[in-house]
PDB file of N, CA and C in Angstrom:
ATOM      1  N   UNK A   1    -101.509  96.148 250.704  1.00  0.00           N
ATOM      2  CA  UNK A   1    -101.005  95.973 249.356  1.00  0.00           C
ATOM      3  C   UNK A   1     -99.501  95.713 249.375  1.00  0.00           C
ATOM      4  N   UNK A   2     -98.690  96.281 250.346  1.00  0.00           N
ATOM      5  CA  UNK A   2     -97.697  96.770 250.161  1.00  0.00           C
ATOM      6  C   UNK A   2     -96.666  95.160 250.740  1.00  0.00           C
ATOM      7  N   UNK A   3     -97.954  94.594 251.910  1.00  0.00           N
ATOM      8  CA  UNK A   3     -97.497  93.070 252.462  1.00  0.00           C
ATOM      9  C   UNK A   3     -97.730  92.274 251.495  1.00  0.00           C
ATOM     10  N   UNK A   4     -98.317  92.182 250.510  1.00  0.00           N
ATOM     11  CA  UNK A   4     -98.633  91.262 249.259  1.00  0.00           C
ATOM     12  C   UNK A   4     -97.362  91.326 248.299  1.00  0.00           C
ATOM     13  N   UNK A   5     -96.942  92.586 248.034  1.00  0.00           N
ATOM     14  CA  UNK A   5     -95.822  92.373 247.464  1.00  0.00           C
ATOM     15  C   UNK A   5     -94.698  92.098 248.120  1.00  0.00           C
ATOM     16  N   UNK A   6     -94.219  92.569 249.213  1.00  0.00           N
ATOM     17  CA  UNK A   6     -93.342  91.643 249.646  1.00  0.00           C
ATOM     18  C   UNK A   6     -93.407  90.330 250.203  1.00  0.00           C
ATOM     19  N   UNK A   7     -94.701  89.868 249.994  1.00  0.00           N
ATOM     20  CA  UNK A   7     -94.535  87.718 249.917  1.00  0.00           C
ATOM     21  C   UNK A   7     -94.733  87.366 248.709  1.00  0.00           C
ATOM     22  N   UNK A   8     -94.792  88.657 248.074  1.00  0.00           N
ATOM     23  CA  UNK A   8     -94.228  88.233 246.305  1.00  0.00           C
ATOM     24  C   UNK A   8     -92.919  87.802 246.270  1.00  0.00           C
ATOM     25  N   UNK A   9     -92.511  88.915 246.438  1.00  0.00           N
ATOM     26  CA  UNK A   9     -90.939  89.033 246.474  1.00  0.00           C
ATOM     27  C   UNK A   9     -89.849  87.855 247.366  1.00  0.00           C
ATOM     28  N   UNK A  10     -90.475  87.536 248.291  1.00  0.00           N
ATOM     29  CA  UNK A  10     -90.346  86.196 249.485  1.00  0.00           C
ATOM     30  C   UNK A  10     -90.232  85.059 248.563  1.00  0.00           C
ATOM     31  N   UNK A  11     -91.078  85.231 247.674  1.00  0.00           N
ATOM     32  CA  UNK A  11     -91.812  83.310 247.532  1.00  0.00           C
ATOM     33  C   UNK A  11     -90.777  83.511 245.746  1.00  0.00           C
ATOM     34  N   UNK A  12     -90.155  84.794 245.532  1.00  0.00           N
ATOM     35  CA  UNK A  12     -89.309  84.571 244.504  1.00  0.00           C
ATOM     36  C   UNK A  12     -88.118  84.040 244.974  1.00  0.00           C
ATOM     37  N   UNK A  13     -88.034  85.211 246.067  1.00  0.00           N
ATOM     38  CA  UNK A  13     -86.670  85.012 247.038  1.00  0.00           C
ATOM     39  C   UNK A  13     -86.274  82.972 247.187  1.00  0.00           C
ATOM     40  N   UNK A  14     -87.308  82.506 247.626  1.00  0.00           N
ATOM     41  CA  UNK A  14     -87.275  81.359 248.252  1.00  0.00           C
ATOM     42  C   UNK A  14     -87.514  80.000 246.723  1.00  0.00           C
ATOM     43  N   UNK A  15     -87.971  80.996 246.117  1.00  0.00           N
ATOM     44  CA  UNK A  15     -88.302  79.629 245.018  1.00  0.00           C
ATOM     45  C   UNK A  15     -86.561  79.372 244.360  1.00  0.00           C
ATOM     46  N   UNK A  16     -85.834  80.586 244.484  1.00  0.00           N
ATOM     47  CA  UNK A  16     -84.319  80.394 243.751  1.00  0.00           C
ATOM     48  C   UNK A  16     -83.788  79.792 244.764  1.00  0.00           C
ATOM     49  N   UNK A  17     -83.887  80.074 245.951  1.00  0.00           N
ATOM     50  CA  UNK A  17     -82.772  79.314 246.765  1.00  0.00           C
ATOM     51  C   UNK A  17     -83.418  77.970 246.410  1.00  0.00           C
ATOM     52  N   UNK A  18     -84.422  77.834 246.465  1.00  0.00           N
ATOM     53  CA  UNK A  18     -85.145  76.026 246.230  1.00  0.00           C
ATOM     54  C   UNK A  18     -84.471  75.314 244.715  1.00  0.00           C
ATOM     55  N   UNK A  19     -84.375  76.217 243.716  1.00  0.00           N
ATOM     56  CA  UNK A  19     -83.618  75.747 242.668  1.00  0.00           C
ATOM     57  C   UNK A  19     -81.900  75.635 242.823  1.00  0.00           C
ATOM     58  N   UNK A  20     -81.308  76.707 243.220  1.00  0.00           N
ATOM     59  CA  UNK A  20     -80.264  76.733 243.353  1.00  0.00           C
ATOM     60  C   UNK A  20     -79.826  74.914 244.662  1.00  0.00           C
ATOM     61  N   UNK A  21     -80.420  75.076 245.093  1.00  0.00           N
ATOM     62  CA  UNK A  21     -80.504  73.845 246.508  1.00  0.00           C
ATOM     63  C   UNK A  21     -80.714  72.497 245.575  1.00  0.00           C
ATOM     64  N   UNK A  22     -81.606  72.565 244.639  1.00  0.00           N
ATOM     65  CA  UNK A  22     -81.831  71.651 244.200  1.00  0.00           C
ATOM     66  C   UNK A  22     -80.301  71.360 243.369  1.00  0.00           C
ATOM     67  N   UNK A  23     -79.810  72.238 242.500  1.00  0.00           N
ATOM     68  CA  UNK A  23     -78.891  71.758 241.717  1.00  0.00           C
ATOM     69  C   UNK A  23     -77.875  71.957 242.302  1.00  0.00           C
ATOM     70  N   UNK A  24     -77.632  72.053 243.445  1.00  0.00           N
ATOM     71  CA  UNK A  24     -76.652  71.478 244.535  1.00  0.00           C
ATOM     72  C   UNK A  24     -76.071  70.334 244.976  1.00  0.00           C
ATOM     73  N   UNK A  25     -77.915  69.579 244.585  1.00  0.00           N
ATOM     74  CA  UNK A  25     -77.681  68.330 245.362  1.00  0.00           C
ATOM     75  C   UNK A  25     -77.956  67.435 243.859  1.00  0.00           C
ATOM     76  N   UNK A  26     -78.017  67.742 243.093  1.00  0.00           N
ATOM     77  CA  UNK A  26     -77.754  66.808 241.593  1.00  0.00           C
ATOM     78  C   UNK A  26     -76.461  66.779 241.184  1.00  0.00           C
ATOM     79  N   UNK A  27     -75.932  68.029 241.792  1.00  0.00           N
ATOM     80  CA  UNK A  27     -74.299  68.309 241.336  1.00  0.00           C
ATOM     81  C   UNK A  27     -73.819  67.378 242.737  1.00  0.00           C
ATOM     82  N   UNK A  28     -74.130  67.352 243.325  1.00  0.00           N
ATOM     83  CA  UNK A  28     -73.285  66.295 244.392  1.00  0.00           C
ATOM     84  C   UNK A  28     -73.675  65.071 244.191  1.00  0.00           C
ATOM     85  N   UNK A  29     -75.006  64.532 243.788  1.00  0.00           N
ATOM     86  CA  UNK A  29     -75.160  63.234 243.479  1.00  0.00           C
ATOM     87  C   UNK A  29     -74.583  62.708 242.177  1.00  0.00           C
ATOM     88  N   UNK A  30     -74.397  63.155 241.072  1.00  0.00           N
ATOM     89  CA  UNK A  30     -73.997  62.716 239.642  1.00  0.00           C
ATOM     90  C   UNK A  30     -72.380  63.096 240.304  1.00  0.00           C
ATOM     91  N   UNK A  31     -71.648  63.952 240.458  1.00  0.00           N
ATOM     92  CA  UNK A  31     -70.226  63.944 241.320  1.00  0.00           C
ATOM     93  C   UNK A  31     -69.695  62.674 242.217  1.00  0.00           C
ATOM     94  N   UNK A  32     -70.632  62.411 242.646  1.00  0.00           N
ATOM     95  CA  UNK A  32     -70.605  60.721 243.715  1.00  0.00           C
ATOM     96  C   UNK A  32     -70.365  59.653 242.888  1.00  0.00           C
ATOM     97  N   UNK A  33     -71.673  59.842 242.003  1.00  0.00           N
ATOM     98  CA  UNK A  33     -71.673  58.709 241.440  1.00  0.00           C
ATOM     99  C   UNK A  33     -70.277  58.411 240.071  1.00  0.00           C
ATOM    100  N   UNK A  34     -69.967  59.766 239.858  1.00  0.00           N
ATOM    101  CA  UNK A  34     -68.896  59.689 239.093  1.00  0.00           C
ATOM    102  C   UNK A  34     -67.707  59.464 239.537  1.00  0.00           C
ATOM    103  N   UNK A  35     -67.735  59.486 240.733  1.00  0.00           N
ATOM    104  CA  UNK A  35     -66.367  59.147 241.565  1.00  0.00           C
ATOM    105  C   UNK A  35     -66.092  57.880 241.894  1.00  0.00           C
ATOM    106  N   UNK A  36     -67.253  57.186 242.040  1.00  0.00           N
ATOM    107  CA  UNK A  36     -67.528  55.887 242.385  1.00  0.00           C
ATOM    108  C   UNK A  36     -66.722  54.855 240.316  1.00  0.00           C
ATOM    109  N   UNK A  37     -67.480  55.769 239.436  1.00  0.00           N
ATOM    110  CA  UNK A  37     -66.972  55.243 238.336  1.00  0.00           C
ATOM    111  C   UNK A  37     -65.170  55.255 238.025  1.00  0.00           C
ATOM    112  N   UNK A  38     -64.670  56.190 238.395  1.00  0.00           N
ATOM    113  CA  UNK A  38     -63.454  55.967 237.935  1.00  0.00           C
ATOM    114  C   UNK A  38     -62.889  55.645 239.052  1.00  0.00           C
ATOM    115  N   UNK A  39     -62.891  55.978 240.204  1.00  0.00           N
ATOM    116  CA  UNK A  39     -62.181  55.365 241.662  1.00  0.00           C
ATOM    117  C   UNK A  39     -62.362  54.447 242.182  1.00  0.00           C
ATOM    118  N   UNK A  40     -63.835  53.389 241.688  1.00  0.00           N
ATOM    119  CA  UNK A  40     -64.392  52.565 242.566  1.00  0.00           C
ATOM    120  C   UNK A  40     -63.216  51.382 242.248  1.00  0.00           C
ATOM    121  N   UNK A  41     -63.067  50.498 241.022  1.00  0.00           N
ATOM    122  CA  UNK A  41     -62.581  49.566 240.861  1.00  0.00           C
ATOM    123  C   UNK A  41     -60.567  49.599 241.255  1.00  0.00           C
ATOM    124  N   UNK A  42     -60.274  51.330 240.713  1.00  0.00           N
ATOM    125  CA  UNK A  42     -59.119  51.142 241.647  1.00  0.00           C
ATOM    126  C   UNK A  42     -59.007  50.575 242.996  1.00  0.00           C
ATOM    127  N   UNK A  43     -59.912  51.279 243.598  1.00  0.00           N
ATOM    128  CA  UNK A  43     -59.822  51.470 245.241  1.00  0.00           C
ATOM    129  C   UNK A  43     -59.858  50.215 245.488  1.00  0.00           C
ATOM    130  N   UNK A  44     -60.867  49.749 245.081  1.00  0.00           N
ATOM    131  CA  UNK A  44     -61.460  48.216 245.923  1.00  0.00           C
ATOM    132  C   UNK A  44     -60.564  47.126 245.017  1.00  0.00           C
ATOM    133  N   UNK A  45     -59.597  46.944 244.526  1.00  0.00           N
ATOM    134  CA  UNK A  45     -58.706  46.447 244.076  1.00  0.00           C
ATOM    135  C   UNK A  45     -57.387  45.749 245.281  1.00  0.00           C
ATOM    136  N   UNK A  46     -57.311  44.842 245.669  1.00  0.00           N
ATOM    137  CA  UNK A  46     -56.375  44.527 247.140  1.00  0.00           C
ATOM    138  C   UNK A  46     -54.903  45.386 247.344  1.00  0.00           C
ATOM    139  N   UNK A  47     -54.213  45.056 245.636  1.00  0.00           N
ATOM    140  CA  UNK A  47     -53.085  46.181 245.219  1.00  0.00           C
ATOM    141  C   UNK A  47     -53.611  47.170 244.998  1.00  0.00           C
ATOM    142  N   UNK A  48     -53.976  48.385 245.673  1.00  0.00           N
ATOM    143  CA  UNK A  48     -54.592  49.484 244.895  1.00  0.00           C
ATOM    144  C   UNK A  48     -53.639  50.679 244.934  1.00  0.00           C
ATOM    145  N   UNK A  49     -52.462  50.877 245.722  1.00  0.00           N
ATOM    146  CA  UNK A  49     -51.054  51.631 245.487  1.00  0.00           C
ATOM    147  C   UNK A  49     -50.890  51.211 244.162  1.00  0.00           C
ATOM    148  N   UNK A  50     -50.664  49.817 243.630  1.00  0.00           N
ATOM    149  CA  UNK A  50     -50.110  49.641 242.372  1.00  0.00           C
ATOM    150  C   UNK A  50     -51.066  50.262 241.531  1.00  0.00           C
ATOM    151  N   UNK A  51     -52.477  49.975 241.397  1.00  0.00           N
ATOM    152  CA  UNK A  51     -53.151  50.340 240.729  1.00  0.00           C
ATOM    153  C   UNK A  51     -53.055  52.027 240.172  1.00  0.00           C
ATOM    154  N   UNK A  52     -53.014  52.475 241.338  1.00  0.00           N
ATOM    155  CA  UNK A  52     -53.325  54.049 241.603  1.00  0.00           C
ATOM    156  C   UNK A  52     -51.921  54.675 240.749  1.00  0.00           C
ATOM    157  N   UNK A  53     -51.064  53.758 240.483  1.00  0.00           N
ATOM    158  CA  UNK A  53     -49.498  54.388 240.290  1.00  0.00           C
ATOM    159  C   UNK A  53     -50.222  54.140 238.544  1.00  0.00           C
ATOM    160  N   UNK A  54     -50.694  52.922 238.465  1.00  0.00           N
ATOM    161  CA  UNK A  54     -50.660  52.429 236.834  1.00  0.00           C
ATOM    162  C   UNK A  54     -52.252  53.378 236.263  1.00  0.00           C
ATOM    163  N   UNK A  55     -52.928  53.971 237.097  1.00  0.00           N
ATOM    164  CA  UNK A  55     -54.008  54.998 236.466  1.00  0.00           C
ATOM    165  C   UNK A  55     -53.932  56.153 237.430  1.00  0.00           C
ATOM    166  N   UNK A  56     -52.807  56.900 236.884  1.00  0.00           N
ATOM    167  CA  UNK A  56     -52.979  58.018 238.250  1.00  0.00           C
ATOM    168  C   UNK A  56     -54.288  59.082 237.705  1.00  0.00           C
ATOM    169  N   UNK A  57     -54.099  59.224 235.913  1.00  0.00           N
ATOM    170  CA  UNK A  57     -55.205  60.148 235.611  1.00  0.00           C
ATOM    171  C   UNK A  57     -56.973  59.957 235.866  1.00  0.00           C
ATOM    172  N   UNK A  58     -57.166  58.508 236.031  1.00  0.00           N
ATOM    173  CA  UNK A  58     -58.308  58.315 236.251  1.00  0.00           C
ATOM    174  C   UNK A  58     -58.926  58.464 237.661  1.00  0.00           C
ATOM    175  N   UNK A  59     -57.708  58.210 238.677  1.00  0.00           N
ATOM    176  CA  UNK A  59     -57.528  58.362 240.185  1.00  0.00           C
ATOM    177  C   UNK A  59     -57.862  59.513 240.428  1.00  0.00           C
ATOM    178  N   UNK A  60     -57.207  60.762 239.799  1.00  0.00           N
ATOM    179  CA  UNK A  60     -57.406  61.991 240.236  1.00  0.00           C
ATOM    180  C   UNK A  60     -58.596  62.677 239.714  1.00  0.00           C
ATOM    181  N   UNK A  61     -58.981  62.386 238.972  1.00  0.00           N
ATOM    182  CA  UNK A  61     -60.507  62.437 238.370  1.00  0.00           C
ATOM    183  C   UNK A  61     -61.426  62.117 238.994  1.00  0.00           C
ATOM    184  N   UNK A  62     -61.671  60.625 239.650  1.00  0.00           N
ATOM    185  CA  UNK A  62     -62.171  60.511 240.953  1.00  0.00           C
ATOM    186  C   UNK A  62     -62.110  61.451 242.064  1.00  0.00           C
ATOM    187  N   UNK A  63     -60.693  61.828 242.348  1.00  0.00           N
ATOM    188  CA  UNK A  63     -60.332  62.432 243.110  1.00  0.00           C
ATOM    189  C   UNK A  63     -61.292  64.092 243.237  1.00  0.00           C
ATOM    190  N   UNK A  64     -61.304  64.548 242.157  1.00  0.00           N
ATOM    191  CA  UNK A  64     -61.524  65.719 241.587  1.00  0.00           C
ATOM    192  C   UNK A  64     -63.123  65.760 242.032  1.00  0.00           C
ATOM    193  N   UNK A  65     -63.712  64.818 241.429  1.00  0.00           N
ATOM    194  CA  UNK A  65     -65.404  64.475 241.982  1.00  0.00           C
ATOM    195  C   UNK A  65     -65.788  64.366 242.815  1.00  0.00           C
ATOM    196  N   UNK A  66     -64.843  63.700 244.032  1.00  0.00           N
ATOM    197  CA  UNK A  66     -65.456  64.069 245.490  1.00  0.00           C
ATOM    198  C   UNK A  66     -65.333  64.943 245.922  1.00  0.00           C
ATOM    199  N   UNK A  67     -64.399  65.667 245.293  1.00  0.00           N
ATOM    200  CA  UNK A  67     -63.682  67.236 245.831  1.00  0.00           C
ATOM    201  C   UNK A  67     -64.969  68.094 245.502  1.00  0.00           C
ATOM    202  N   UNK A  68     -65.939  67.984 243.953  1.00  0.00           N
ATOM    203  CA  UNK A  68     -66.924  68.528 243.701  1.00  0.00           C
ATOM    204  C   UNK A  68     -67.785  68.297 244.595  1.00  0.00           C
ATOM    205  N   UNK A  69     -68.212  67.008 244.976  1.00  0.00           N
ATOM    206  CA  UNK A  69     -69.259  66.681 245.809  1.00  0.00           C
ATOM    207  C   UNK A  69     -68.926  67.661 247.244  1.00  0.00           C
ATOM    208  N   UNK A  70     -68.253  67.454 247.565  1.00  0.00           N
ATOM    209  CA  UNK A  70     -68.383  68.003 248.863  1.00  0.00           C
ATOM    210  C   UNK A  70     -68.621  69.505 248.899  1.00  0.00           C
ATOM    211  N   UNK A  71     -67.718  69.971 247.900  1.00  0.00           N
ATOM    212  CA  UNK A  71     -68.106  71.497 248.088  1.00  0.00           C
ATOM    213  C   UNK A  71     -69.592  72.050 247.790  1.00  0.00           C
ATOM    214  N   UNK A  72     -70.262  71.422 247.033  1.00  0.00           N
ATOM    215  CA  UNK A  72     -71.902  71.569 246.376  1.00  0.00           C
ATOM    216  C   UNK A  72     -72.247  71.025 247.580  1.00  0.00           C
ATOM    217  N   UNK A  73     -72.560  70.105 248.650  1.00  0.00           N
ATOM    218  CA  UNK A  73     -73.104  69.406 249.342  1.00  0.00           C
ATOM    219  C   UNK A  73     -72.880  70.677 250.608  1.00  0.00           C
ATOM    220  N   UNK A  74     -71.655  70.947 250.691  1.00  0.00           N
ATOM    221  CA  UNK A  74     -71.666  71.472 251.378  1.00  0.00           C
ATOM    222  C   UNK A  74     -72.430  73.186 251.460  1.00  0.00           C
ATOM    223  N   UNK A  75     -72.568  73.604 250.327  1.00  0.00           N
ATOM    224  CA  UNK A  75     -73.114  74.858 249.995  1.00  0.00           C
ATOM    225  C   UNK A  75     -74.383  75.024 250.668  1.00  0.00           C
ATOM    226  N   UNK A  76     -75.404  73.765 250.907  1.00  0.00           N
ATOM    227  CA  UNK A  76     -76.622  73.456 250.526  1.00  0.00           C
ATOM    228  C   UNK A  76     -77.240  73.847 251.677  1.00  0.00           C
ATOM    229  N   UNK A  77     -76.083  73.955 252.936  1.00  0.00           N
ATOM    230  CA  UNK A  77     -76.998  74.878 254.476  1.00  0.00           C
ATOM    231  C   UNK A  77     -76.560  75.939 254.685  1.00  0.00           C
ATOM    232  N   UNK A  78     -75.452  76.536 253.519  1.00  0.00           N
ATOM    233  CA  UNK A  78     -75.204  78.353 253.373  1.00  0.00           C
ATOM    234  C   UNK A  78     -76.523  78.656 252.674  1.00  0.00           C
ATOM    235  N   UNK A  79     -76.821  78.249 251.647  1.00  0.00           N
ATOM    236  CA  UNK A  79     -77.993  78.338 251.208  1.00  0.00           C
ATOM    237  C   UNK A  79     -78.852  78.409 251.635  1.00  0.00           C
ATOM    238  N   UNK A  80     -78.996  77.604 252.397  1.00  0.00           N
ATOM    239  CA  UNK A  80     -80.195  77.729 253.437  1.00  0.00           C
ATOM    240  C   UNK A  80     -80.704  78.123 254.769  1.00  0.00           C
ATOM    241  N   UNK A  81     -79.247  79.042 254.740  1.00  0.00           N
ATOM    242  CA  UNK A  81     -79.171  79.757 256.070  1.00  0.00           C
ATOM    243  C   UNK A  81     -80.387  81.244 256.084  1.00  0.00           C
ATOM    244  N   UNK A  82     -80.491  81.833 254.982  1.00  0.00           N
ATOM    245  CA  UNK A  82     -81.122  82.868 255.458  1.00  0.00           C
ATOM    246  C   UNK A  82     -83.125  82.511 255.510  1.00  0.00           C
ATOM    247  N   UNK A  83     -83.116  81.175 255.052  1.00  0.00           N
ATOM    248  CA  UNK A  83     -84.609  80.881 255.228  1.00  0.00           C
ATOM    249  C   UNK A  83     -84.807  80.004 256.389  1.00  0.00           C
ATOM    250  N   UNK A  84     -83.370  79.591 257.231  1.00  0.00           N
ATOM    251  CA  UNK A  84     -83.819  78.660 258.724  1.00  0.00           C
ATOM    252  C   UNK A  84     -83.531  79.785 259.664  1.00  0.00           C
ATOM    253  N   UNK A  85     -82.996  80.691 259.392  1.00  0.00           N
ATOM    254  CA  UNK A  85     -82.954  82.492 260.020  1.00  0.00           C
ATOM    255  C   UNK A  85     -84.406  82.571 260.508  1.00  0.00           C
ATOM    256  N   UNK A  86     -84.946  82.753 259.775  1.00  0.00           N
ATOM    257  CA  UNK A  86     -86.365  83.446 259.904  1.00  0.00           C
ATOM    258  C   UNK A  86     -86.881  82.604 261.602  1.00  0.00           C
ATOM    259  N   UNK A  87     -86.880  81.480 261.507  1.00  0.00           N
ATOM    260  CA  UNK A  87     -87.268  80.403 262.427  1.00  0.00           C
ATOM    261  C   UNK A  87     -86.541  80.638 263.657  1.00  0.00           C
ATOM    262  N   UNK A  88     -85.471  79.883 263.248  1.00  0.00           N
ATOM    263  CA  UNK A  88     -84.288  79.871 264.368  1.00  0.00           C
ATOM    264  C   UNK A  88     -82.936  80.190 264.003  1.00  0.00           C
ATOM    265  N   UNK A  89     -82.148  81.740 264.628  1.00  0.00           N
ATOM    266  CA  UNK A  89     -80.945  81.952 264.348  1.00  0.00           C
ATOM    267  C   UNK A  89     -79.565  80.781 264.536  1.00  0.00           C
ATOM    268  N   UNK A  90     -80.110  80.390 265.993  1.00  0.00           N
ATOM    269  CA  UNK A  90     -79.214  79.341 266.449  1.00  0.00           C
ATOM    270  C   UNK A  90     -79.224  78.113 265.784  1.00  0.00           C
ATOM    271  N   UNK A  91     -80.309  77.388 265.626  1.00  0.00           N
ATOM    272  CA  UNK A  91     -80.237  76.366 264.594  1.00  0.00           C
ATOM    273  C   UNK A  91     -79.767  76.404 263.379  1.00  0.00           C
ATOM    274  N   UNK A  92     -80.259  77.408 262.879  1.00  0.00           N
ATOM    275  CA  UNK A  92     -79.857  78.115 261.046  1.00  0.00           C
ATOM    276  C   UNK A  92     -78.061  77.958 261.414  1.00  0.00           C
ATOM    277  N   UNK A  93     -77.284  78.322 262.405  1.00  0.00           N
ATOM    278  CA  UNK A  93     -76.108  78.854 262.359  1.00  0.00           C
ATOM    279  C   UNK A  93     -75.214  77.036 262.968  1.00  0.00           C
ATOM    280  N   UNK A  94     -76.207  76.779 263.399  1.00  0.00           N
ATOM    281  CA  UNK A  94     -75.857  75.085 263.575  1.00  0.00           C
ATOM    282  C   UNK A  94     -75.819  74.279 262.467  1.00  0.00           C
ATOM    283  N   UNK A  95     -76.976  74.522 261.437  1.00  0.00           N
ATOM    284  CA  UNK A  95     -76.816  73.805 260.183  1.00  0.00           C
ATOM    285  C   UNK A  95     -75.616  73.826 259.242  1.00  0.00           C
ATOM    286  N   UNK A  96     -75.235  74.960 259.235  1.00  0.00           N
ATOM    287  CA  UNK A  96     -74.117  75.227 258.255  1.00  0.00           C
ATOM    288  C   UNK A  96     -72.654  75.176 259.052  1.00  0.00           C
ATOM    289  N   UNK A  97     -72.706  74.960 260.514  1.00  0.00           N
ATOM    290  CA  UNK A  97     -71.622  74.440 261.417  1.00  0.00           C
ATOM    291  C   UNK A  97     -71.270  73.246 261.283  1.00  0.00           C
ATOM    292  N   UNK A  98     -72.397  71.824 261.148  1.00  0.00           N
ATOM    293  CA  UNK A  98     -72.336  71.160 261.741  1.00  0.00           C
ATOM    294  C   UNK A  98     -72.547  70.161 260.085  1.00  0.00           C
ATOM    295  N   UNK A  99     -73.074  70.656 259.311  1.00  0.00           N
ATOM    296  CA  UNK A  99     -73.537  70.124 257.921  1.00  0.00           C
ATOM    297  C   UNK A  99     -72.562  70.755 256.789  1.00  0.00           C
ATOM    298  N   UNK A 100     -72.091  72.015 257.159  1.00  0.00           N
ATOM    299  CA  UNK A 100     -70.675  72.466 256.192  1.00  0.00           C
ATOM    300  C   UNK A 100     -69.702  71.725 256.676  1.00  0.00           C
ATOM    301  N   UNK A 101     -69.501  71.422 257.848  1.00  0.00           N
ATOM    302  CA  UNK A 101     -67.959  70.880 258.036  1.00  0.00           C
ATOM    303  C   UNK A 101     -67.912  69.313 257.674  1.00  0.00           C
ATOM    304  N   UNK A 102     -68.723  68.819 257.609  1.00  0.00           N
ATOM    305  CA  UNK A 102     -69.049  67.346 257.417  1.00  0.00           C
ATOM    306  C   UNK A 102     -68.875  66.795 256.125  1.00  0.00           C
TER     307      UNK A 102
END
């Protein structure tokens, strides 16, 4: 009885990290894509120093969105460190080495 409730408790455990993971990676994709909106046409502009001087607020706004992206993107194998635990310590501790720093 007592193993039934704790793969109750597991499959709650695991269904939040699965949500939380999920809106990790919506918050890093809509962040991308918003970065791409206000930074894209600066950037890819040939003068884009000039540009960047004549929209600095829209620049840093961009700026600001990849800064979001990465940190959500990056969350997404802390997150998922204590359910690649179970499996493999060393791998689990590789994911968030090798996928946080990136």
């Amino acid at each position: 009885m007592t193993n039934r409730i704790e793969k109750g408790e597991n499959m709650d455990s695991n269904r939040k990290t699965a949500t939380i993971v999920g809106v990790l990676f919506i918050i890093g994709t809509v962040a991308g894509v918003l970065s791409v909106v206000f930074a894209g046409s600066i950037l890819s502009d040939p003068n884009y120093l000039i540009k960047i001087s004549e929209n600095q607020n829209q620049f840093v706004l961009g700026a600001l969105c990849v800064l979001t992206m990465g940190f959500s993107l990056a969350m997404v194998p802390v997150m998922m460190f204590p359910i690649f635990r179970k499996y493999n310590e060393a791998l689990a501790l590789g994911s968030v080495v090798f996928r946080g720093g990136a």
